[in-house]
C-alpha atoms as a PDB file:
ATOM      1  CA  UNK A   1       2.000  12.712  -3.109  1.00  0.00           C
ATOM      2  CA  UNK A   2       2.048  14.182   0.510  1.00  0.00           C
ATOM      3  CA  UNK A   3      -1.994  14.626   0.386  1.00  0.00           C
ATOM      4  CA  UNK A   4      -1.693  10.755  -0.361  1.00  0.00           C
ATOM      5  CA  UNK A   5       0.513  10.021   2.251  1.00  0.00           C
ATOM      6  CA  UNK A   6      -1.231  12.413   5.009  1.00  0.00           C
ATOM      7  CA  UNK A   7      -4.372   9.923   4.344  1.00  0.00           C
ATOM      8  CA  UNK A   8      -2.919   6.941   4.550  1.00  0.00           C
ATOM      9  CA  UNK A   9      -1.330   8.413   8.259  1.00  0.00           C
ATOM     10  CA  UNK A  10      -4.636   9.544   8.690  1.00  0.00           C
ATOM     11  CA  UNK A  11      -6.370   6.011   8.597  1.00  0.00           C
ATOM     12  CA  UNK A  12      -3.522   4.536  10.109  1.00  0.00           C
ATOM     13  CA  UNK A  13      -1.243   3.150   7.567  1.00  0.00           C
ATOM     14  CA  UNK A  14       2.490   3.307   8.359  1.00  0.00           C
ATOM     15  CA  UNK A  15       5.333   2.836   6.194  1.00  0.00           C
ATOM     16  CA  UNK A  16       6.717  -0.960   6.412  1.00  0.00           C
ATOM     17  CA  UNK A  17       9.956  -0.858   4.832  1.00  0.00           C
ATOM     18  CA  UNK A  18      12.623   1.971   4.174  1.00  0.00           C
ATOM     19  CA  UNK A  19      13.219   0.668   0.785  1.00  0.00           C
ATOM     20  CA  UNK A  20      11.921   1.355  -2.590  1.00  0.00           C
ATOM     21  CA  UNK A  21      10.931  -1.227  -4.729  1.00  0.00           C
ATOM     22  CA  UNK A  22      10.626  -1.576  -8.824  1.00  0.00           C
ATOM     23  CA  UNK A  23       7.117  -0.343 -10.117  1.00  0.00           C
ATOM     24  CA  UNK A  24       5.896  -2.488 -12.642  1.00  0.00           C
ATOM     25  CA  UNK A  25       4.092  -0.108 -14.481  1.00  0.00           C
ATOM     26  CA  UNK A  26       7.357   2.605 -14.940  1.00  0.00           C
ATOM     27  CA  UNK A  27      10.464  -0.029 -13.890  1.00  0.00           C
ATOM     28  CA  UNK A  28      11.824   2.600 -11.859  1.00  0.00           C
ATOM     29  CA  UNK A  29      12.951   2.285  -7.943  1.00  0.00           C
ATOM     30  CA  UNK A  30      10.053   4.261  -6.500  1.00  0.00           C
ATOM     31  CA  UNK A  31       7.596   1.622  -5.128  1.00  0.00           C
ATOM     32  CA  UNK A  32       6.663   2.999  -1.077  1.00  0.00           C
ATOM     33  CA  UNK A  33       5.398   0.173   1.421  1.00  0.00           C
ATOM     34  CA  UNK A  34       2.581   0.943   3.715  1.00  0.00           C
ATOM     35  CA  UNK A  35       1.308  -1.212   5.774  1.00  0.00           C
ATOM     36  CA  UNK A  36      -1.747  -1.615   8.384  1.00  0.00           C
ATOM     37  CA  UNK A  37      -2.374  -5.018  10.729  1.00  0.00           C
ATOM     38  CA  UNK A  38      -5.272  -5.108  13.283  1.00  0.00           C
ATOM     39  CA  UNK A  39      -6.463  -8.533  15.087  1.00  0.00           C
ATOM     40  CA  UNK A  40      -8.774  -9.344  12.366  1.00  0.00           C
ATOM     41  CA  UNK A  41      -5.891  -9.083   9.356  1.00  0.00           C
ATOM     42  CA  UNK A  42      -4.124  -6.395   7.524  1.00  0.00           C
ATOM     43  CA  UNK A  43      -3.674  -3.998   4.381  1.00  0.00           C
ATOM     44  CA  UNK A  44      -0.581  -3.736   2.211  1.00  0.00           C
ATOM     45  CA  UNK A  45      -0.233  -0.674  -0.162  1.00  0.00           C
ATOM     46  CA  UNK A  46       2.335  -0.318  -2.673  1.00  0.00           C
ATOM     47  CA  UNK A  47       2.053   3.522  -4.141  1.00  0.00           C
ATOM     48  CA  UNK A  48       4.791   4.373  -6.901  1.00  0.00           C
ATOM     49  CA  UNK A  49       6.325   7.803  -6.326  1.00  0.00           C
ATOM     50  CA  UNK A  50       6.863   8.349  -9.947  1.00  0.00           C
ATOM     51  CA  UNK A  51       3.885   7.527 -11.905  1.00  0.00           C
ATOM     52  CA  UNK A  52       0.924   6.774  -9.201  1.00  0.00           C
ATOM     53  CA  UNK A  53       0.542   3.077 -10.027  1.00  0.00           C
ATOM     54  CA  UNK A  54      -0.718   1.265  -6.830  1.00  0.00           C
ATOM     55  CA  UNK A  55      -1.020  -2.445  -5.578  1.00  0.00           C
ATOM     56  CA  UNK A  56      -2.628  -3.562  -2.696  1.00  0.00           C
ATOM     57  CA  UNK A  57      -2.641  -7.009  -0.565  1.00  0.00           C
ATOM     58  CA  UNK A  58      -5.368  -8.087   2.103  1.00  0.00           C
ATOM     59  CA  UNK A  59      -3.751 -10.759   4.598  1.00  0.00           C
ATOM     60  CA  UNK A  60      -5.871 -12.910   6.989  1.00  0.00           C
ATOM     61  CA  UNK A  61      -5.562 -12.999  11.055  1.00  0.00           C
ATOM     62  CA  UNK A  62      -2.215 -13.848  12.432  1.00  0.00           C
ATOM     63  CA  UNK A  63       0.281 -12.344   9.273  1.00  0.00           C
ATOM     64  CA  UNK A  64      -1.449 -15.262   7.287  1.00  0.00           C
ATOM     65  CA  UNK A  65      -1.658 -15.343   3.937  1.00  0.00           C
ATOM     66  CA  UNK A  66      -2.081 -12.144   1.533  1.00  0.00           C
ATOM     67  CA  UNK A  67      -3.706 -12.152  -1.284  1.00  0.00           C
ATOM     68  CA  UNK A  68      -3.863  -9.311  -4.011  1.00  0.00           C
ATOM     69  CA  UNK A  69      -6.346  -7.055  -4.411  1.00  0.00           C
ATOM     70  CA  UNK A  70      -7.218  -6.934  -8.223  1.00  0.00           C
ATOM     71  CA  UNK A  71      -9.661  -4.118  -7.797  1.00  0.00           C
ATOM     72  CA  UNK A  72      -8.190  -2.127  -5.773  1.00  0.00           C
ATOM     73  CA  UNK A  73      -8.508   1.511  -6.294  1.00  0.00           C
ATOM     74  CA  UNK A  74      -6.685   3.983  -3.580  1.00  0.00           C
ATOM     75  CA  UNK A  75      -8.664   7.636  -4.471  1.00  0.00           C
ATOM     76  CA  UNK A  76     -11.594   5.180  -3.693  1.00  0.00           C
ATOM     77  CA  UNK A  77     -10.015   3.554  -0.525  1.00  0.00           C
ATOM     78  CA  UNK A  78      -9.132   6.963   0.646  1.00  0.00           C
ATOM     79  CA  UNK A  79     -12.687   8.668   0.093  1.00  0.00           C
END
């Protein structure tokens, strides 16, 4: 989990929100927020502490609208 985290800092991601949120895939309270915005748009990442499960939204220019990203895949984000 802290390799994980030291490459999301590494590519700039930062953590958006001191809570944690239910993981869908486990149902526990371990979801972790990280979050990137540039001038072109932004990432969300949602990485579950407990079992690994991760979700990820891309949002347009100006904090428009985000949109899932159904194939997302963070070992291949990270690579």
């Amino acid at each position: 989990m802290e390799a994980l985290e030291r490459r999301l800092h590494k590519r700039g991601f930062k953590r958006t929100d001191g809570f944690m949120f239910e993981c869908t895939a486990c149902g526990n309270n371990s979801m972790l927020t990280y979050g990137i915005m540039g001038k072109t748009g932004g990432r969300t990442i949602r990485l579950c502490v407990h079992c690994g499960a991760t979700k990820s939204w891309l949002s347009g220019a100006g904090m428009g609208s985000a949109s899932e990203d159904p194939d997302f895949d963070l070992e291949r984000f990270l690579a």
